[in-house]
N, C-alpha and C. Protein backbone atom coordinates (compact mmCIF):
# COMPACT_ATOMS: atom_id res chain seq x y z
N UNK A 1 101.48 135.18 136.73
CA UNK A 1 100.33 134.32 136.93
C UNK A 1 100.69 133.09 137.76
N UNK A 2 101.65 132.52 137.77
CA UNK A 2 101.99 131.58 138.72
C UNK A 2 102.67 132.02 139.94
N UNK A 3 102.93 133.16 140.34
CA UNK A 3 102.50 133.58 141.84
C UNK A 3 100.91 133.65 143.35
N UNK A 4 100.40 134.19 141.35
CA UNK A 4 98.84 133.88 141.94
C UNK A 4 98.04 132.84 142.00
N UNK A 5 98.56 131.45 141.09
CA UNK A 5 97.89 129.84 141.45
C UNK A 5 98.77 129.46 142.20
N UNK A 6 100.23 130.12 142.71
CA UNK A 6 100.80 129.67 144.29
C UNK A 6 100.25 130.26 145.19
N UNK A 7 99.76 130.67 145.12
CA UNK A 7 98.77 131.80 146.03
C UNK A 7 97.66 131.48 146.38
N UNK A 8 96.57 130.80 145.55
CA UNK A 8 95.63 130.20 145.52
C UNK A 8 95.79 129.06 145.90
N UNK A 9 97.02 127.90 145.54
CA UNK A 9 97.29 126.73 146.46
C UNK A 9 97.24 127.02 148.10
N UNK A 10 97.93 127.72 147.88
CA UNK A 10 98.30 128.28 149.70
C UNK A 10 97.46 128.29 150.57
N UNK A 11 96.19 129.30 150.14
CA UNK A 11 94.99 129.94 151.05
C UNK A 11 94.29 128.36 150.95
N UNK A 12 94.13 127.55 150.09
CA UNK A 12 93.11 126.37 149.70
C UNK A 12 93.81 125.82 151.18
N UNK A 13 95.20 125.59 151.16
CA UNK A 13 95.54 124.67 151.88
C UNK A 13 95.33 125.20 153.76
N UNK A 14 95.49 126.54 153.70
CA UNK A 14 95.36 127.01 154.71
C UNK A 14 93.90 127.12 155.41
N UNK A 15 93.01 127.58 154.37
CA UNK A 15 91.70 127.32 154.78
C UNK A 15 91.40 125.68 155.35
N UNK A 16 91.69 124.60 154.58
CA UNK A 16 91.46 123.08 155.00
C UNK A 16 92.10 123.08 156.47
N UNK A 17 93.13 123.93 156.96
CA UNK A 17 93.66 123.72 157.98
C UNK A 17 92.60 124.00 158.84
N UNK A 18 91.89 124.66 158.44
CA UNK A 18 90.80 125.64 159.83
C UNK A 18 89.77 124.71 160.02
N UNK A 19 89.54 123.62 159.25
CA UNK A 19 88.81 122.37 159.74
C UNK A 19 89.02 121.38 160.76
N UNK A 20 90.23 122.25 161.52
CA UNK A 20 90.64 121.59 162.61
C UNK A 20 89.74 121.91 163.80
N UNK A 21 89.28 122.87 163.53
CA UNK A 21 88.50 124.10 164.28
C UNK A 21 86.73 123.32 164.59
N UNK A 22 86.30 122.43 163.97
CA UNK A 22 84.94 122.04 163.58
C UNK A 22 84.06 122.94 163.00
N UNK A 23 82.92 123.12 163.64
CA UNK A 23 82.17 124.30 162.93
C UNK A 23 82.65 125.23 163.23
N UNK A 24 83.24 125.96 163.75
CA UNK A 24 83.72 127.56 164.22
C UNK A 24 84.75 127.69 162.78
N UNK A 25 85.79 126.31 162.54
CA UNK A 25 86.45 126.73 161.73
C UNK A 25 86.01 126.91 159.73
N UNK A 26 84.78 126.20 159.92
CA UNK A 26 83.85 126.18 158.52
C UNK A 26 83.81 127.40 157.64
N UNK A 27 82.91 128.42 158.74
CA UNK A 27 83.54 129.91 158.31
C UNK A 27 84.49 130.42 157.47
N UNK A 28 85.58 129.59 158.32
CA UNK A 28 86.65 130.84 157.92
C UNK A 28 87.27 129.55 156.52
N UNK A 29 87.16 128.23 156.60
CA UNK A 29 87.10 127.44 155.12
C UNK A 29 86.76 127.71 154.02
N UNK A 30 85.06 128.44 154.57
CA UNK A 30 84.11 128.73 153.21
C UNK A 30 84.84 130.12 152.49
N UNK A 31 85.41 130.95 153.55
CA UNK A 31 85.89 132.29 153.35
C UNK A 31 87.21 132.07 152.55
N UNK A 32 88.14 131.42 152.61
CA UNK A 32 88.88 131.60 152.40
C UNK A 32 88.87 130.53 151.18
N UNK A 33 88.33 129.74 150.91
CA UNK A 33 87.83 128.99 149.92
C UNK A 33 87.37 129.83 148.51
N UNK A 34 86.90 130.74 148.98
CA UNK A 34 85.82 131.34 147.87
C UNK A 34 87.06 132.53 147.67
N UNK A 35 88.09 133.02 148.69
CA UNK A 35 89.03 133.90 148.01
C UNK A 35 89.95 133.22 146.77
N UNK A 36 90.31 131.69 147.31
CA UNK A 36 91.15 131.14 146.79
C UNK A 36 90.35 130.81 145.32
N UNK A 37 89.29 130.57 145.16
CA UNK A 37 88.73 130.12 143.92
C UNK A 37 88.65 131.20 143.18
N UNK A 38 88.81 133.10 143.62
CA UNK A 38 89.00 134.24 143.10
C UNK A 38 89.92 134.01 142.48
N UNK A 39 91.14 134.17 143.32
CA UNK A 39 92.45 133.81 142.91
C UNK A 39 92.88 132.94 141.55
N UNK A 40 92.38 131.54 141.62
CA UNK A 40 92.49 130.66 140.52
C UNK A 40 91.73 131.17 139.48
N UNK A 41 90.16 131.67 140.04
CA UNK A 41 89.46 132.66 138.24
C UNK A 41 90.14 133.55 137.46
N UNK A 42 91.09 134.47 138.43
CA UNK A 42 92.08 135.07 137.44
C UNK A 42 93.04 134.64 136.95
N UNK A 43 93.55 133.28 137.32
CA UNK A 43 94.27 132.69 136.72
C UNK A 43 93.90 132.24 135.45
N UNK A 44 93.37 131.05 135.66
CA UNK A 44 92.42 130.42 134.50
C UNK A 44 90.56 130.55 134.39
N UNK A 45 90.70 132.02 133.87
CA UNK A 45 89.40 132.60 133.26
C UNK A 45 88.47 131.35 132.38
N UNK A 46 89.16 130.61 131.58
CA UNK A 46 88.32 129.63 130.65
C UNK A 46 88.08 128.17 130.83
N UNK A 47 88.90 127.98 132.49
CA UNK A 47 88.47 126.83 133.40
C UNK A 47 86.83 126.72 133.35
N UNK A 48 86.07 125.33 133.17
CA UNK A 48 84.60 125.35 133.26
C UNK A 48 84.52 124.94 134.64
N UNK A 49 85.12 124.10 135.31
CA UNK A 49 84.79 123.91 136.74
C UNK A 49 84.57 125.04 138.08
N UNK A 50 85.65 126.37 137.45
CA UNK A 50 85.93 127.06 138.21
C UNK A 50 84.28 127.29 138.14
N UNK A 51 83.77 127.75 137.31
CA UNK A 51 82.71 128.15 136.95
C UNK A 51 81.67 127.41 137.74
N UNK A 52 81.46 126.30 137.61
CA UNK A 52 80.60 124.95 138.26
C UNK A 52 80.27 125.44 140.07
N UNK A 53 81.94 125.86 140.25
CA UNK A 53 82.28 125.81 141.87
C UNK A 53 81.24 127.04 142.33
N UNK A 54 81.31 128.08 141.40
CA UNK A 54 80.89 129.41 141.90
C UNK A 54 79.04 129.55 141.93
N UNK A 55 78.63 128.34 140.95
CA UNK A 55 77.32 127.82 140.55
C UNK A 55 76.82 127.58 141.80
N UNK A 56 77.44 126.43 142.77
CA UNK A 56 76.89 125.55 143.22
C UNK A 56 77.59 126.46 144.64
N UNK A 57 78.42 127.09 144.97
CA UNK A 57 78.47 128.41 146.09
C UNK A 57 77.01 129.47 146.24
N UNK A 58 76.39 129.58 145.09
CA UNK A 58 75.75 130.72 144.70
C UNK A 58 74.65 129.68 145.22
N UNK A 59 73.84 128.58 144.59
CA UNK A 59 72.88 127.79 144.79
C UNK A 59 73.08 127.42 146.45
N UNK A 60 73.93 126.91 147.04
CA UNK A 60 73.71 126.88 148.55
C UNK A 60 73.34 127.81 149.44
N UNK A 61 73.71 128.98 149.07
CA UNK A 61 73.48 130.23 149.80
C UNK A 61 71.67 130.95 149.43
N UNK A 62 71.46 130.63 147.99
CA UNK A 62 70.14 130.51 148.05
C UNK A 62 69.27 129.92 148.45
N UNK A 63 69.75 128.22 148.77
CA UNK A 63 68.95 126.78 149.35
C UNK A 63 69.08 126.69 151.12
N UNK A 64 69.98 127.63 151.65
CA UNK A 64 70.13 127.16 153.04
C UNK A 64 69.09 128.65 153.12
N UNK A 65 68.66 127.35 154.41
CA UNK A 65 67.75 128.58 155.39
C UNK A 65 68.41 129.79 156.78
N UNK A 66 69.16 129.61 156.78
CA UNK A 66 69.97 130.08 157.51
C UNK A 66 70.33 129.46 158.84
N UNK A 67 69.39 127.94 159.01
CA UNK A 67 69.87 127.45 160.06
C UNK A 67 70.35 125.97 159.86
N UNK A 68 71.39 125.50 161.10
CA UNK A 68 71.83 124.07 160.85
C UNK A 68 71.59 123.06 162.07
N UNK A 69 70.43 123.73 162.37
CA UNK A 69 69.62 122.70 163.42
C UNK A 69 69.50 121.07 162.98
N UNK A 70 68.99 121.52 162.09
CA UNK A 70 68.29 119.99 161.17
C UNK A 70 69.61 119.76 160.14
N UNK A 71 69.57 118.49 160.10
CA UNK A 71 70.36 118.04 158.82
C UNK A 71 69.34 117.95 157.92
N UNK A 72 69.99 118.82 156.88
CA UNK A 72 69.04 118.70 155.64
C UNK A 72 69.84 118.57 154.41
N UNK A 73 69.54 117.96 153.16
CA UNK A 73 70.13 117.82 152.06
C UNK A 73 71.02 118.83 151.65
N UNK A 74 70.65 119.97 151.84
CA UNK A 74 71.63 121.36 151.61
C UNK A 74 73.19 121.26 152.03
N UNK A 75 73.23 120.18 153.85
CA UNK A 75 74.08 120.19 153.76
C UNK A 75 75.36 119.21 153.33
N UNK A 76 74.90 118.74 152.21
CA UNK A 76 75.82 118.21 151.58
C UNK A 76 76.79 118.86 150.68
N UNK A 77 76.06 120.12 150.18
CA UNK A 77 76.80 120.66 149.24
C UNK A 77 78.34 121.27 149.95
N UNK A 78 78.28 121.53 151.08
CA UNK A 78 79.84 122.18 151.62
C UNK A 78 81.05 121.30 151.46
N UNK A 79 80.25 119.87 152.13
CA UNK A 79 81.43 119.06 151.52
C UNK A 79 82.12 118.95 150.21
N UNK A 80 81.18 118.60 149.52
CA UNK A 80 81.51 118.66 148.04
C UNK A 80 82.30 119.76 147.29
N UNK A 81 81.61 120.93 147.86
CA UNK A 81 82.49 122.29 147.32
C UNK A 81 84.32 122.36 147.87
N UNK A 82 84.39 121.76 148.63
CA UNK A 82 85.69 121.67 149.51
C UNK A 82 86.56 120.67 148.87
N UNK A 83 85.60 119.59 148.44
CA UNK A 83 86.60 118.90 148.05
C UNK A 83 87.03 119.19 146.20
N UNK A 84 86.21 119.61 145.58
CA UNK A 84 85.59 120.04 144.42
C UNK A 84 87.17 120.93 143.76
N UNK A 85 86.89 121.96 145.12
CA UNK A 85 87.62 123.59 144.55
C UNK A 85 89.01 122.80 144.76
N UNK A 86 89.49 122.04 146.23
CA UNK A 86 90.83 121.33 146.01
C UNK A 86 91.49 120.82 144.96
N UNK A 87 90.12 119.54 144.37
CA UNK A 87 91.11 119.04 142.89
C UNK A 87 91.19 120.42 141.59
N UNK A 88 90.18 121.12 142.06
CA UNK A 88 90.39 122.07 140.61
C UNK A 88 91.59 122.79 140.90
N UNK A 89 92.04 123.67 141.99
CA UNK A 89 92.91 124.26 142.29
C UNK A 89 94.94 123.08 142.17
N UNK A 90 94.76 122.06 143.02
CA UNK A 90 95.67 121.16 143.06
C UNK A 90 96.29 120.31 142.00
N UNK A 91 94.82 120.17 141.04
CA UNK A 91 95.57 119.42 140.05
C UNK A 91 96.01 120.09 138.58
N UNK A 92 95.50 121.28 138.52
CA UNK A 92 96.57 122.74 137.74
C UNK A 92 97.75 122.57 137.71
N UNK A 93 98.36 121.99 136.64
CA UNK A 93 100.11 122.23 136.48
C UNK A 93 100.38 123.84 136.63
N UNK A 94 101.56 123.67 137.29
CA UNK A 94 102.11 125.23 136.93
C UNK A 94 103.16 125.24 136.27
């Protein structure tokens, strides 16, 4: 099990890298974000945040319209999830 929350550190950190990218690299953040928060669910199944993260993944994808013409309140939630899944993932002793 602590191969796989080193594992899950890793991709977290690697995905943040792709924010170097701007929006092109968001994509592949959100993607690899949502593997890494896989990763940590099998770790710690009885984490409540993990839970929170996957809430509020699930609720954006229902609330966005599919476009990001307009700034709209929706997009606040990406930030938050980014920074969110980091402390849950980072601040896990191993």
């Amino acid at each position: 099990m602590k191969t796989v929350l080193k594992l899950s550190k890793i991709t977290n950190i690697i995905a943040l890298c792709f924010l170097i990218f701007g929006a092109y690299g968001l994509i592949f953040t959100g993607f690899l974000q949502v593997i890494a928060a896989i990763l940590f669910l099998i770790v710690c199944p009885k984490d409540k945040l993990i839970y929170l993260y996957f809430i509020l993944v699930a609720a954006f994808f229902l609330l966005w319209d599919g476009t990001i013409a307009r700034l709209s309140w929706v997009l606040i939630i990406p930030p938050y999830l980014l920074i969110h899944l980091s402390y849950i993932i980072h601040s896990k002793k191993i």
